[in-house]
PDB file of N, CA and C in Angstrom:
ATOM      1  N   UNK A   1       0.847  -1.184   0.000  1.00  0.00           N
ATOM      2  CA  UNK A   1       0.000   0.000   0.000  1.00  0.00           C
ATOM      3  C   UNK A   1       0.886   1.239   0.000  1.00  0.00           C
ATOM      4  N   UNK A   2       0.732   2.452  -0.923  1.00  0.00           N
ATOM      5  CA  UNK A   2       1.337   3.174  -0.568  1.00  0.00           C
ATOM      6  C   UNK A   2       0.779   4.228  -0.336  1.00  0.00           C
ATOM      7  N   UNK A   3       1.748   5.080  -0.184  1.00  0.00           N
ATOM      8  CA  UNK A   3       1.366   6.257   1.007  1.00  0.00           C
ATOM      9  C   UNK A   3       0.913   7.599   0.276  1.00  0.00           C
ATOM     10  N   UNK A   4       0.028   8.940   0.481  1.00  0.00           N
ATOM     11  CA  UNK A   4       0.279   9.685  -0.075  1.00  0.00           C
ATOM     12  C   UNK A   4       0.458  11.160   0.134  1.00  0.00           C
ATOM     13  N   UNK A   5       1.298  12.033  -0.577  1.00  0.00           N
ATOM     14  CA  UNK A   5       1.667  12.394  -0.590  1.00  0.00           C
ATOM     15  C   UNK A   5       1.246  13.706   0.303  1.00  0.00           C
ATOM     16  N   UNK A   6       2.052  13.952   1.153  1.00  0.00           N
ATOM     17  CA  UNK A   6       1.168  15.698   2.107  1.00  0.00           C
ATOM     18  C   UNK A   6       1.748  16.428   1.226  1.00  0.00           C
ATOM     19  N   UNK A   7       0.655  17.626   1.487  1.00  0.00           N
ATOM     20  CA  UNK A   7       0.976  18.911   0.843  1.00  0.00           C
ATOM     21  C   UNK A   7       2.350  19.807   1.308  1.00  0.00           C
ATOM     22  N   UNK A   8       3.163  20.272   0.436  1.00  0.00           N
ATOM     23  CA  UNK A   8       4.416  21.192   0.438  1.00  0.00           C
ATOM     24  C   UNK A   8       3.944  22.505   1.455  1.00  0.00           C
ATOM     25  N   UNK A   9       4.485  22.459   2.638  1.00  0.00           N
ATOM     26  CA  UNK A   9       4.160  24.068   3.145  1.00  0.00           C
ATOM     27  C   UNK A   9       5.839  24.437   3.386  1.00  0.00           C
ATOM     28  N   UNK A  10       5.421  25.776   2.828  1.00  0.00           N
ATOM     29  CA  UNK A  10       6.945  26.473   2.626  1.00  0.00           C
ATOM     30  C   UNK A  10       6.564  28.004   3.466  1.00  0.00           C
ATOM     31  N   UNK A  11       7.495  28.713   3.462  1.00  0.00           N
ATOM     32  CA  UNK A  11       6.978  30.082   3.832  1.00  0.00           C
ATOM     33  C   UNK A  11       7.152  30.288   5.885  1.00  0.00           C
ATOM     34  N   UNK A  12       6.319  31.651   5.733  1.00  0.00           N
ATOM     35  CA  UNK A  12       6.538  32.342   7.012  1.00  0.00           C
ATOM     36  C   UNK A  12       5.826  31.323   8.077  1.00  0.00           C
ATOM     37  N   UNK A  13       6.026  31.063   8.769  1.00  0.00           N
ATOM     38  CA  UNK A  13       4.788  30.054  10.047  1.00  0.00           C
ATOM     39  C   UNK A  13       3.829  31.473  10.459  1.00  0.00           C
ATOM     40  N   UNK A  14       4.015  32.205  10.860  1.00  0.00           N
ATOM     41  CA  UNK A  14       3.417  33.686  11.757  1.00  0.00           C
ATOM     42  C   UNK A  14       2.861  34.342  10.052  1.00  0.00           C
ATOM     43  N   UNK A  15       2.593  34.147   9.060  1.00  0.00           N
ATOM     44  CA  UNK A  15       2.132  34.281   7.401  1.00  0.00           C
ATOM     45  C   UNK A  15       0.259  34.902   8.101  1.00  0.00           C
ATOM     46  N   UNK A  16       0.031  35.732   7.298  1.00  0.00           N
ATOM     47  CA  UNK A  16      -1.650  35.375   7.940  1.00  0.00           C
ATOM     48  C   UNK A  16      -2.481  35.638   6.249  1.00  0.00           C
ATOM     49  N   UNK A  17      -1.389  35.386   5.219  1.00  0.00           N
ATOM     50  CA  UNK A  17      -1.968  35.513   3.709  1.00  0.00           C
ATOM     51  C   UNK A  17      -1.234  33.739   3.787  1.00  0.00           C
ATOM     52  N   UNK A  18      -2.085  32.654   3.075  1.00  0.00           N
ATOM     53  CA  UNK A  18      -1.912  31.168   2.731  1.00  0.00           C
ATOM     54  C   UNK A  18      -2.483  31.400   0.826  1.00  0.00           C
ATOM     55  N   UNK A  19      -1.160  31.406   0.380  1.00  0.00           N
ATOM     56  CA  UNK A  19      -1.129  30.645  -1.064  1.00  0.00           C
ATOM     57  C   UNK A  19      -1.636  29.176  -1.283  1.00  0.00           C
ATOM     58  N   UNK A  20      -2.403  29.053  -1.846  1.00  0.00           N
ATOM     59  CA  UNK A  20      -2.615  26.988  -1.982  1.00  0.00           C
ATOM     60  C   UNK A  20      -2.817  27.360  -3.698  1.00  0.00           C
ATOM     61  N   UNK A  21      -2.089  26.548  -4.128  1.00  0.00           N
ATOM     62  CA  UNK A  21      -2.237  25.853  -5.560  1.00  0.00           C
ATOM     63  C   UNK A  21      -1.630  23.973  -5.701  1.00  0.00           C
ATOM     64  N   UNK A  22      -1.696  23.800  -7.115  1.00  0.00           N
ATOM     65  CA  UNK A  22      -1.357  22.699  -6.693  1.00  0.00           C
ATOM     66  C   UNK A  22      -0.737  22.424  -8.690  1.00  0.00           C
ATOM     67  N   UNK A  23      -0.296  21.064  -8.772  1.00  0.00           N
ATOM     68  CA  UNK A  23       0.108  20.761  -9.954  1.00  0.00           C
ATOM     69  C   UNK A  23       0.990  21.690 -10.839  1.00  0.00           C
ATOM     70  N   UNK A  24       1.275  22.188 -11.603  1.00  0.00           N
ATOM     71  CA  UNK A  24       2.391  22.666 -12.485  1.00  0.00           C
ATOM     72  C   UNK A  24       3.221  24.392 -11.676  1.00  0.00           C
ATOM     73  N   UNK A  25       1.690  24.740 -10.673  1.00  0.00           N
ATOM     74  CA  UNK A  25       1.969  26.244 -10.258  1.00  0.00           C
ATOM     75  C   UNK A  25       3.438  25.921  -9.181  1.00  0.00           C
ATOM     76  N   UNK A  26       3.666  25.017  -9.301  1.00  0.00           N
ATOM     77  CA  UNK A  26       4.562  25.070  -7.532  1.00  0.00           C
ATOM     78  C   UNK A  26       5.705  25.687  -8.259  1.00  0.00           C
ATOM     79  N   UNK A  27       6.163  25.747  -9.081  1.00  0.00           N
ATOM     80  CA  UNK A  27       7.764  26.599  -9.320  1.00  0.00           C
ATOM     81  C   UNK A  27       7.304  28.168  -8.970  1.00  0.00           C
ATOM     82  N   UNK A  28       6.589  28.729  -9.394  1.00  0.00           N
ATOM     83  CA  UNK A  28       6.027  29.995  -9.504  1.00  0.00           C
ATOM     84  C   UNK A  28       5.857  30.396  -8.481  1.00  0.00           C
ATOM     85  N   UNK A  29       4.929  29.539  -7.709  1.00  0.00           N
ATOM     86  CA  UNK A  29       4.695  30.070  -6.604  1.00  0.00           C
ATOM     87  C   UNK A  29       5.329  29.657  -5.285  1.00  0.00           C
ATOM     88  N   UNK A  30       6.449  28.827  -5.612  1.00  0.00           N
ATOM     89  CA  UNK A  30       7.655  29.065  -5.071  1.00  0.00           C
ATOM     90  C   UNK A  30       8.398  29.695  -4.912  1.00  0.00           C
ATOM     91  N   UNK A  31       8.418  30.304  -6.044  1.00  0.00           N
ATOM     92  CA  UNK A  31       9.354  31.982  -5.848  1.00  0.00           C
ATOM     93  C   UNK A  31       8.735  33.129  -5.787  1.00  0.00           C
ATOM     94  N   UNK A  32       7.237  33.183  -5.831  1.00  0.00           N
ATOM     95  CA  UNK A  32       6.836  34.361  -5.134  1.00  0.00           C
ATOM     96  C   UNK A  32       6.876  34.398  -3.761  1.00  0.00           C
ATOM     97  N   UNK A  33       6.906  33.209  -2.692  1.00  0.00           N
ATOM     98  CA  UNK A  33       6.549  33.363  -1.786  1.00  0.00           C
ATOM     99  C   UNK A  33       7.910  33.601  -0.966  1.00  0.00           C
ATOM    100  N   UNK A  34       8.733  33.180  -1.676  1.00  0.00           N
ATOM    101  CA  UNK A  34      10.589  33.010  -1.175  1.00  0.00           C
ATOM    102  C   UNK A  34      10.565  34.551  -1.391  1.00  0.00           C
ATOM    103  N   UNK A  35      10.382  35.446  -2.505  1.00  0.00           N
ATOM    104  CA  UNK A  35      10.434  36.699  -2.616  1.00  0.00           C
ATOM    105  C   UNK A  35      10.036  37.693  -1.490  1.00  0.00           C
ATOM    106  N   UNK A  36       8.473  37.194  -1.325  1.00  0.00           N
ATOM    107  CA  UNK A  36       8.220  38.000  -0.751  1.00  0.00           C
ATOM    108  C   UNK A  36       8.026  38.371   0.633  1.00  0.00           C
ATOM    109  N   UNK A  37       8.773  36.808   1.245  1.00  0.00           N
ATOM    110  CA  UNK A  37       9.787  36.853   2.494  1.00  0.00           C
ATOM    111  C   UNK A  37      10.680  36.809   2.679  1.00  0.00           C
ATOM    112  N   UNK A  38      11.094  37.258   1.670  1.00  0.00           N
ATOM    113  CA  UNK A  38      12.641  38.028   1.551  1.00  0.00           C
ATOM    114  C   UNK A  38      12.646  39.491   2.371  1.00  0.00           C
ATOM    115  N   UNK A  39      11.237  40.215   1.047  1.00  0.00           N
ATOM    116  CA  UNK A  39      11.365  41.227   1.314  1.00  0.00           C
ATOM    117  C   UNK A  39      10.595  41.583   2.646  1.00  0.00           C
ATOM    118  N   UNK A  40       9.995  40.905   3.502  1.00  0.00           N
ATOM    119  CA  UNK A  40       9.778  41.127   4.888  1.00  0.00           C
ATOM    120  C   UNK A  40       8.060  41.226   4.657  1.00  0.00           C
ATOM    121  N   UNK A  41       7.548  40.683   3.586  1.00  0.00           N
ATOM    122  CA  UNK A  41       5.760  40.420   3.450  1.00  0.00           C
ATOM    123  C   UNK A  41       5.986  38.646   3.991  1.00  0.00           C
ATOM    124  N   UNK A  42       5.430  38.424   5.145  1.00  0.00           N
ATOM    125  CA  UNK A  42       5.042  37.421   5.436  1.00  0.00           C
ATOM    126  C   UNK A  42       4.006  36.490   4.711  1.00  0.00           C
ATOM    127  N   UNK A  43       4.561  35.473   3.706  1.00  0.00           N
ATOM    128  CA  UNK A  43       3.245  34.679   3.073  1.00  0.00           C
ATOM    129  C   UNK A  43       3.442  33.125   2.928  1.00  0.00           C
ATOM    130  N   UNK A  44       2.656  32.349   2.903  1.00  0.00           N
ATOM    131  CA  UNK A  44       3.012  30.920   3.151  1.00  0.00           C
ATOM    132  C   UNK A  44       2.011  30.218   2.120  1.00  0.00           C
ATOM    133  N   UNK A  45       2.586  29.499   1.831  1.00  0.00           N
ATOM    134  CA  UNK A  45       2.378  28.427   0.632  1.00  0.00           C
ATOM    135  C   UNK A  45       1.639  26.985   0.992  1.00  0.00           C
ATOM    136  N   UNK A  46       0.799  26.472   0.796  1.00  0.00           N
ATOM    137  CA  UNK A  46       0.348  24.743   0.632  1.00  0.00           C
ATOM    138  C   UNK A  46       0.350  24.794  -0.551  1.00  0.00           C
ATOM    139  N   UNK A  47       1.006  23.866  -1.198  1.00  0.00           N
ATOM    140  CA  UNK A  47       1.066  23.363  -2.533  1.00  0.00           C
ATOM    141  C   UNK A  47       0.450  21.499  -2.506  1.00  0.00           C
ATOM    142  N   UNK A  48      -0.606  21.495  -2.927  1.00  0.00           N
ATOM    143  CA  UNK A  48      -1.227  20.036  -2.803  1.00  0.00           C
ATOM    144  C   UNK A  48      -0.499  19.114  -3.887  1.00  0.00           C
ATOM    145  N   UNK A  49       0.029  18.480  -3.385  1.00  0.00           N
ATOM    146  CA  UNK A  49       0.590  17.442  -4.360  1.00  0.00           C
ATOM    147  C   UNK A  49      -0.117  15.861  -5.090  1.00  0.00           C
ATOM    148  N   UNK A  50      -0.922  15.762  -4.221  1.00  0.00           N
ATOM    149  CA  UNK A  50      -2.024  14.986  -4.710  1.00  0.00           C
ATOM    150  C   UNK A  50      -3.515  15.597  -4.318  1.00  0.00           C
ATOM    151  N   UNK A  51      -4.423  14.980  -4.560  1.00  0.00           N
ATOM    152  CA  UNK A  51      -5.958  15.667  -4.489  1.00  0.00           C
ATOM    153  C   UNK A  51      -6.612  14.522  -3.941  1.00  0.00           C
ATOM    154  N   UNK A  52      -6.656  12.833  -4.029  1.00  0.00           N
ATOM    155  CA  UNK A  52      -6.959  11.893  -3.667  1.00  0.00           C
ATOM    156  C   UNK A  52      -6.179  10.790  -3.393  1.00  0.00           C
ATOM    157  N   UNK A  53      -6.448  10.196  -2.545  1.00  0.00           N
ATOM    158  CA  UNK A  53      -7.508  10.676  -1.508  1.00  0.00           C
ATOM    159  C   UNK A  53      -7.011  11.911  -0.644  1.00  0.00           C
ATOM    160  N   UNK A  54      -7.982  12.719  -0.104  1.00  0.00           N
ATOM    161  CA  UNK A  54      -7.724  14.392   0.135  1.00  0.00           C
ATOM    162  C   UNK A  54      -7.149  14.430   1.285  1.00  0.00           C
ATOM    163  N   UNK A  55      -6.296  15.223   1.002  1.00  0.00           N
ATOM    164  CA  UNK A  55      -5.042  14.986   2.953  1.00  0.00           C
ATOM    165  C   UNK A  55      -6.341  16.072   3.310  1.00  0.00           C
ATOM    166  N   UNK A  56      -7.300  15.652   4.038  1.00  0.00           N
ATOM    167  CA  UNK A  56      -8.279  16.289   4.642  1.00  0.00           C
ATOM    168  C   UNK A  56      -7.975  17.417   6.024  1.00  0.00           C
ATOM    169  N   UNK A  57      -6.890  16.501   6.889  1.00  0.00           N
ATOM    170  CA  UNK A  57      -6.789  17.070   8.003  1.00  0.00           C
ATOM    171  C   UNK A  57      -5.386  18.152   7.753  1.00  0.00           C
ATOM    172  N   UNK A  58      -4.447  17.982   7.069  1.00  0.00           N
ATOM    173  CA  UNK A  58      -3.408  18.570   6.849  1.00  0.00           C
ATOM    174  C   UNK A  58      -4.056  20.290   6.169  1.00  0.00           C
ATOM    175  N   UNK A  59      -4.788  19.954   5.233  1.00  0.00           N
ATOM    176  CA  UNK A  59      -5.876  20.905   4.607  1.00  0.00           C
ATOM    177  C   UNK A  59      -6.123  22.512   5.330  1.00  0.00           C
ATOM    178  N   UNK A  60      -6.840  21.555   6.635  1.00  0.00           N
ATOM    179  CA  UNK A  60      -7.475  22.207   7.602  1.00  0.00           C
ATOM    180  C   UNK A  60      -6.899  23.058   8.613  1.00  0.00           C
ATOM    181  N   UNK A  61      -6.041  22.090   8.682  1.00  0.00           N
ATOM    182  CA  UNK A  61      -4.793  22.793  10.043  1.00  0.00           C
ATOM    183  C   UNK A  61      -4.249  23.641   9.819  1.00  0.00           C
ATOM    184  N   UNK A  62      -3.848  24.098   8.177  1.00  0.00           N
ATOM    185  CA  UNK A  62      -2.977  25.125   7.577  1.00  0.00           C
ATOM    186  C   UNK A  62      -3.879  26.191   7.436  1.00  0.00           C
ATOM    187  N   UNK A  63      -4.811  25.939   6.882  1.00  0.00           N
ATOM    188  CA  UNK A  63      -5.521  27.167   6.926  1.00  0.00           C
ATOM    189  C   UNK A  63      -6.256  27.669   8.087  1.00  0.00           C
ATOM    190  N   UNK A  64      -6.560  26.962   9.090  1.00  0.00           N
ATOM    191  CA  UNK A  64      -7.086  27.532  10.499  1.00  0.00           C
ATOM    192  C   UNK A  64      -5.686  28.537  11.104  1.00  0.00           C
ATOM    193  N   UNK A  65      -4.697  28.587  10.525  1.00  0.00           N
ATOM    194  CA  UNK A  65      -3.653  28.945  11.464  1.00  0.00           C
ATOM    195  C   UNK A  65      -3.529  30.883  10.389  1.00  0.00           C
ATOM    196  N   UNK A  66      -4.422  31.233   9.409  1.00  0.00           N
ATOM    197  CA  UNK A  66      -4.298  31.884   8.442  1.00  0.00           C
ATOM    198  C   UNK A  66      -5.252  33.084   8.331  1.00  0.00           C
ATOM    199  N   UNK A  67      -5.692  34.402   7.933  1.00  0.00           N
ATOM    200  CA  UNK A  67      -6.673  35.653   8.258  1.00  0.00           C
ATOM    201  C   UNK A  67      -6.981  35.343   6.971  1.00  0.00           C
ATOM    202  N   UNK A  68      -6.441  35.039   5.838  1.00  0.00           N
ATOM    203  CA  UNK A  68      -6.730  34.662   4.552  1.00  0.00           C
ATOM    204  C   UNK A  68      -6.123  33.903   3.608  1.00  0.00           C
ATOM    205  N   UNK A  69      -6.539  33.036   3.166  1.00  0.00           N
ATOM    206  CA  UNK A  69      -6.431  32.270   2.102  1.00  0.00           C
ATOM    207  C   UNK A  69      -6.615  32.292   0.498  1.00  0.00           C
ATOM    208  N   UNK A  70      -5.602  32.019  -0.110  1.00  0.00           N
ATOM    209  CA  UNK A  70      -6.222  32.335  -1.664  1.00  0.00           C
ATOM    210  C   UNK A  70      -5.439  31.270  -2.592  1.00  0.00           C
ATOM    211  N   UNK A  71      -6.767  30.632  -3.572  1.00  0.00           N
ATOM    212  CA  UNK A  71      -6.094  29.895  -4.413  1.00  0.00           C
ATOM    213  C   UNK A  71      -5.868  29.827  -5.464  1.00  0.00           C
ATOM    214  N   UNK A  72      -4.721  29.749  -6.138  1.00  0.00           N
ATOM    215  CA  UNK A  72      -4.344  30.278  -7.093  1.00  0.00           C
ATOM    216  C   UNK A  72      -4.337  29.133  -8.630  1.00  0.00           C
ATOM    217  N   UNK A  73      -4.759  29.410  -9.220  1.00  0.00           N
ATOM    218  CA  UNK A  73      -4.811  28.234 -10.138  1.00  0.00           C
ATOM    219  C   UNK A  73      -5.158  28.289 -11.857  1.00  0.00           C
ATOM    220  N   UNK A  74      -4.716  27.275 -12.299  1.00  0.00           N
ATOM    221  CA  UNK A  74      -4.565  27.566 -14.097  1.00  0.00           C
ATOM    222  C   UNK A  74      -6.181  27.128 -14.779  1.00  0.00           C
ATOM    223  N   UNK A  75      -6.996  27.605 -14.188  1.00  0.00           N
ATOM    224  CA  UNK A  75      -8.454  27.118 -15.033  1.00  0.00           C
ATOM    225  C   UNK A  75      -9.383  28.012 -14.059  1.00  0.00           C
ATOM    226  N   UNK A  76     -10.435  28.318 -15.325  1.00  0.00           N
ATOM    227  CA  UNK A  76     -11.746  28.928 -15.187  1.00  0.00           C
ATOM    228  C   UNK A  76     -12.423  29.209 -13.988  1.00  0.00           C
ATOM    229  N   UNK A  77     -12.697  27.717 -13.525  1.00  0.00           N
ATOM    230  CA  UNK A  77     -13.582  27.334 -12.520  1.00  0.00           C
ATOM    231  C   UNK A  77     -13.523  27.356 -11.059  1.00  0.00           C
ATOM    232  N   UNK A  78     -12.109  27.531 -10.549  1.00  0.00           N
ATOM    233  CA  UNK A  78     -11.255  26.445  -9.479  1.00  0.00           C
ATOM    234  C   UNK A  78     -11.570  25.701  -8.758  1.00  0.00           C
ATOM    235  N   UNK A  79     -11.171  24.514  -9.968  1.00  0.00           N
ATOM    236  CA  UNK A  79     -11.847  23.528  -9.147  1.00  0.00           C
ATOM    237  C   UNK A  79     -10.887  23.107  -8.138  1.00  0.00           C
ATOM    238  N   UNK A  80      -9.821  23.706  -7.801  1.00  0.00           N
ATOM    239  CA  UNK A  80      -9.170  23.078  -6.416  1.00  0.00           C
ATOM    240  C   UNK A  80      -9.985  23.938  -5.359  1.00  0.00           C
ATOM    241  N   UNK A  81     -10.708  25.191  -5.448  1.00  0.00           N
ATOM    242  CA  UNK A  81     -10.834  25.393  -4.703  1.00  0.00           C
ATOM    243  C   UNK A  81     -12.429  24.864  -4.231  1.00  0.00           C
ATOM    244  N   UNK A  82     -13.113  24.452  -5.100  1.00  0.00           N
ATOM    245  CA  UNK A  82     -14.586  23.345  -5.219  1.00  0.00           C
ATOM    246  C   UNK A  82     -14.301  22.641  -4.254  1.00  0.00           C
ATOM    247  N   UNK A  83     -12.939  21.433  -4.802  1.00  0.00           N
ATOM    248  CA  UNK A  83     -12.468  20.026  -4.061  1.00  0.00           C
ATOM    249  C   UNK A  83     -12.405  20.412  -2.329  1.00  0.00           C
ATOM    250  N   UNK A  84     -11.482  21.538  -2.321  1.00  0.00           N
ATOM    251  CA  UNK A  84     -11.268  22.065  -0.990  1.00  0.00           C
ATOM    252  C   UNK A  84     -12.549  21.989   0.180  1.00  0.00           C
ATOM    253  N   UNK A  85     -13.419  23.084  -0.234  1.00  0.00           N
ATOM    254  CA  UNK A  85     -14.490  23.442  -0.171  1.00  0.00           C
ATOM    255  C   UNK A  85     -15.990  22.194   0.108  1.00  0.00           C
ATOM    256  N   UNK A  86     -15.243  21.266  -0.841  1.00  0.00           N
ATOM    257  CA  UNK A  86     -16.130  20.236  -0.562  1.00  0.00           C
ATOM    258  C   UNK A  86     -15.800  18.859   0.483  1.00  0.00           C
ATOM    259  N   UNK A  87     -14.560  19.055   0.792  1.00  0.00           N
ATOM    260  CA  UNK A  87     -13.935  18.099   1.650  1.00  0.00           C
ATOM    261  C   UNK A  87     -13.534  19.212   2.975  1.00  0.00           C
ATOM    262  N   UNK A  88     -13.672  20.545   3.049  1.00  0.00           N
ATOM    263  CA  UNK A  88     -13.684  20.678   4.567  1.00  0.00           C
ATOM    264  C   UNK A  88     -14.921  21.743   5.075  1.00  0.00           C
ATOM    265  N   UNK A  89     -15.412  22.351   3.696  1.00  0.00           N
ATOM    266  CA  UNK A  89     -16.587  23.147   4.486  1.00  0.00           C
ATOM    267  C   UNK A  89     -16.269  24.653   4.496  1.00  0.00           C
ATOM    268  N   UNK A  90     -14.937  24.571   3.812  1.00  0.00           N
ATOM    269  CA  UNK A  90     -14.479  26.108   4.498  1.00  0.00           C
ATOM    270  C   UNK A  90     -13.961  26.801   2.854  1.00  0.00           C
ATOM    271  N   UNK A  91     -14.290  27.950   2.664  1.00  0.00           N
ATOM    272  CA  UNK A  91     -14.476  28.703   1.436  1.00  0.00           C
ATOM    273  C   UNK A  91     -13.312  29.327   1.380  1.00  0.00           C
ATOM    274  N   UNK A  92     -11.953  29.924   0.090  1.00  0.00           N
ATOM    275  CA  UNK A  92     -11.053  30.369   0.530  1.00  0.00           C
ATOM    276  C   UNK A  92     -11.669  32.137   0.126  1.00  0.00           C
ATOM    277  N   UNK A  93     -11.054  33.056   1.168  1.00  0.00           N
ATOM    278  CA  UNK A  93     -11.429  34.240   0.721  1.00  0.00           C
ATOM    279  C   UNK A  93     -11.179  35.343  -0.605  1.00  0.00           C
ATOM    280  N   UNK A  94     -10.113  34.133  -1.517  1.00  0.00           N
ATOM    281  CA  UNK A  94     -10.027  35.020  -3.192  1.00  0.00           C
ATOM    282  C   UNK A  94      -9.535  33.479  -3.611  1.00  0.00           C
ATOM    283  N   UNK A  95      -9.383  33.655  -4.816  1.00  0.00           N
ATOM    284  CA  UNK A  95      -8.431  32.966  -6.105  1.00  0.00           C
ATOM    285  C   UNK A  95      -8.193  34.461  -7.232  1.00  0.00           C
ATOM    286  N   UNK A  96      -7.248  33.805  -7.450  1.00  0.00           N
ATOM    287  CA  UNK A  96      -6.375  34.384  -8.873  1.00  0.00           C
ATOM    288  C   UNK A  96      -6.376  33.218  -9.501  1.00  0.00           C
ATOM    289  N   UNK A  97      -7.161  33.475 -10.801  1.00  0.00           N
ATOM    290  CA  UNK A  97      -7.240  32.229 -11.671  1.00  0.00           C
ATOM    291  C   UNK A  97      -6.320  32.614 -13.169  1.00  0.00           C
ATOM    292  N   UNK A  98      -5.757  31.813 -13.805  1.00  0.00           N
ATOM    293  CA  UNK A  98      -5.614  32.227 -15.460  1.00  0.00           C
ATOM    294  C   UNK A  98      -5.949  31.037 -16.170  1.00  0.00           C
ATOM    295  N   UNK A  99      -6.919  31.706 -17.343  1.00  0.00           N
ATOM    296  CA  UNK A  99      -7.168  30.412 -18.209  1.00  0.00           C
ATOM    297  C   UNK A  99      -7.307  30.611 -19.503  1.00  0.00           C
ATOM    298  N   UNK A 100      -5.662  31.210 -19.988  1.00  0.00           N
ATOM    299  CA  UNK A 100      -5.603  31.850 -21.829  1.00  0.00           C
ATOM    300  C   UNK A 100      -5.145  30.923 -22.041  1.00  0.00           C
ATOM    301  N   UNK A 101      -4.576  29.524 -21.533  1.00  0.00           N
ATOM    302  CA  UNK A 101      -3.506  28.519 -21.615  1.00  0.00           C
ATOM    303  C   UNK A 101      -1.896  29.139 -21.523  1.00  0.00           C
ATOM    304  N   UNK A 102      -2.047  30.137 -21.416  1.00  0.00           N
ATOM    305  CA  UNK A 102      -0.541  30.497 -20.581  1.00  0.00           C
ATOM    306  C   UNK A 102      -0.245  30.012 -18.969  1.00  0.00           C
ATOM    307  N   UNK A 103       1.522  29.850 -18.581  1.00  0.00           N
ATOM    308  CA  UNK A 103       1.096  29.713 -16.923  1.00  0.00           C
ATOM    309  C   UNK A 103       1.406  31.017 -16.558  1.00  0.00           C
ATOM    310  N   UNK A 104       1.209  30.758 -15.190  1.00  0.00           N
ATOM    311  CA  UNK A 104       1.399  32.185 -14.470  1.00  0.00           C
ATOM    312  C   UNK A 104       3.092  32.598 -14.819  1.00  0.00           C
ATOM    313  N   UNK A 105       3.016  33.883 -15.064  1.00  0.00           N
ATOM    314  CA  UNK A 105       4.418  34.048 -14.797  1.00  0.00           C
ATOM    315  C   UNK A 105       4.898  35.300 -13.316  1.00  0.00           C
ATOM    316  N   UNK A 106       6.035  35.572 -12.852  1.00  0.00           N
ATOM    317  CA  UNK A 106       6.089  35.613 -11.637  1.00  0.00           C
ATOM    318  C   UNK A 106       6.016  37.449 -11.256  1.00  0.00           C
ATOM    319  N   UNK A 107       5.985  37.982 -12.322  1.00  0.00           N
ATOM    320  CA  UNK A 107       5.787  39.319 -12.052  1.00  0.00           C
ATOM    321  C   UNK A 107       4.293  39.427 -11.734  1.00  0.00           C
ATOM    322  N   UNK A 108       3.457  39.087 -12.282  1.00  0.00           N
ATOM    323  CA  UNK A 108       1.661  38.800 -12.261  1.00  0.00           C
ATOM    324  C   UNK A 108       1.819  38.283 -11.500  1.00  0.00           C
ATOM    325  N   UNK A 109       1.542  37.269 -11.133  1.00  0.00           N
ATOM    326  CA  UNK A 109       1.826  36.849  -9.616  1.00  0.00           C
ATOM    327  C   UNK A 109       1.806  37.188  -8.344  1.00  0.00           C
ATOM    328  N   UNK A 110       3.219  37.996  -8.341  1.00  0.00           N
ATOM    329  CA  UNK A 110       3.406  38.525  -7.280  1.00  0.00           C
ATOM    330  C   UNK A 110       2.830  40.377  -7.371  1.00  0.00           C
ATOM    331  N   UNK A 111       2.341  40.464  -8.138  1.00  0.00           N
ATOM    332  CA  UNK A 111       1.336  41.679  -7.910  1.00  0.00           C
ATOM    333  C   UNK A 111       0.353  41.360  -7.622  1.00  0.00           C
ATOM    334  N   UNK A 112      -0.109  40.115  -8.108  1.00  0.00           N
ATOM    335  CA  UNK A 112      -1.767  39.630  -7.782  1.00  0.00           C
ATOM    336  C   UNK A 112      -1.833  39.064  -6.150  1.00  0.00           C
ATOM    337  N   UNK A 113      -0.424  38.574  -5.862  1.00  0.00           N
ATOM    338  CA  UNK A 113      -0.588  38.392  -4.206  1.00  0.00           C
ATOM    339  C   UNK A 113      -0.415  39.681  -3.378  1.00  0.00           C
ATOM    340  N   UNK A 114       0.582  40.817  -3.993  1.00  0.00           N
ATOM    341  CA  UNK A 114       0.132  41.768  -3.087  1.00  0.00           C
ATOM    342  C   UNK A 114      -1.030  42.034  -3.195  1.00  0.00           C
ATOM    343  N   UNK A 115      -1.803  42.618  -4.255  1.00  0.00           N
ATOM    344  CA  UNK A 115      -2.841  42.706  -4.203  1.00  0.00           C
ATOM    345  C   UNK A 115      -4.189  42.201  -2.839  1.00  0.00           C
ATOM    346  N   UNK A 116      -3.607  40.902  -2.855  1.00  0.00           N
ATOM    347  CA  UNK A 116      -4.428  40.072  -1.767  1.00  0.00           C
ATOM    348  C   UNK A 116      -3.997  40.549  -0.298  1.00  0.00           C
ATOM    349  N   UNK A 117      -2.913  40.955   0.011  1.00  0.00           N
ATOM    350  CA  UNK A 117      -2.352  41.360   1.472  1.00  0.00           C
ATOM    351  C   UNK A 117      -2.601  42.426   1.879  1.00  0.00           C
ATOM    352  N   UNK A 118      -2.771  43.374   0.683  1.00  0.00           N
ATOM    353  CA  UNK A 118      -3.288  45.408   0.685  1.00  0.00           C
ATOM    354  C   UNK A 118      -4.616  44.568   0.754  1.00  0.00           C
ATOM    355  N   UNK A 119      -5.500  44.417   0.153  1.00  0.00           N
ATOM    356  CA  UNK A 119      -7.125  44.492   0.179  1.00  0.00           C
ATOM    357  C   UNK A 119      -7.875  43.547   0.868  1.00  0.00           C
TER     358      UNK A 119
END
C-alpha cells in the first residue's frame, strides 16, 4: 500500500496571507513566496501534491492557522478550490485564476498576491 503524498508548506509560520495551488503552479509560486519573504511580506504556501484521496486534516490545520487564504490556479472554474471546499466546508477568501492557456508568470503573480495582502 502506498502512502500519499502531504501537501508542500513552505513560507513564514506567523504568514496570515496562505497561497494553496497545486500541480504545475509550484515553481512559480515558489518563488513568489521566497520573494516576498525576503522582502519582509510574510506569506506561506500549501502546494497540494495529490488531491486523492484528500489529505483532509493537513488541509485544515494550515488554513485555520491563516486571516486569509487564496487559491491560485490555471483554469476557469477552481476547481481546487470546489475540491477544498467540498472536503472541509471552508471557502477560501479570493483565487487568482488564469485560463488563456498560458502559466502564471512571476511578475503577475506577485502583484496579484500583493494585491491580496493590501485588500
Amino acid at each position: 500500500m502506498s502512502r500519499i503524498s502531504a501537501p508542500i508548506f513552505e513560507g513564514a509560520e506567523e504568514a496570515s496571507l496562505l497561497i494553496v495551488g497545486w500541480g504545475s503552479t509550484y515553481g512559480v509560486l515558489h518563488e513568489v513566496t521566497a520573494s516576498l519573504n525576503m522582502e519582509g511580506i510574510p506569506v506561506r504556501l500549501m502546494h497540494m501534491q495529490e488531491l486523492w484521496p484528500f489529505p483532509g486534516r493537513a488541509v485544515i490545520e494550515e488554513i485555520l492557522k491563516v486571516k486569509k487564504w487564496v487559491v491560485i490556479e490555471n483554469n476557469y472554474t477552481s476547481q481546487l478550490s470546489s475540491i477544498i471546499k467540498e472536503k472541509t466546508c471552508m471557502q477560501p477568501t479570493g483565487t487568482i485564476l488564469k485560463y488563456d492557456g498560458r502559466p502564471f508568470y512571476y511578475d503577475e503573480l506577485r502583484d496579484e498576491v500583493r494585491k491580496e495582502i493590501e485588500g
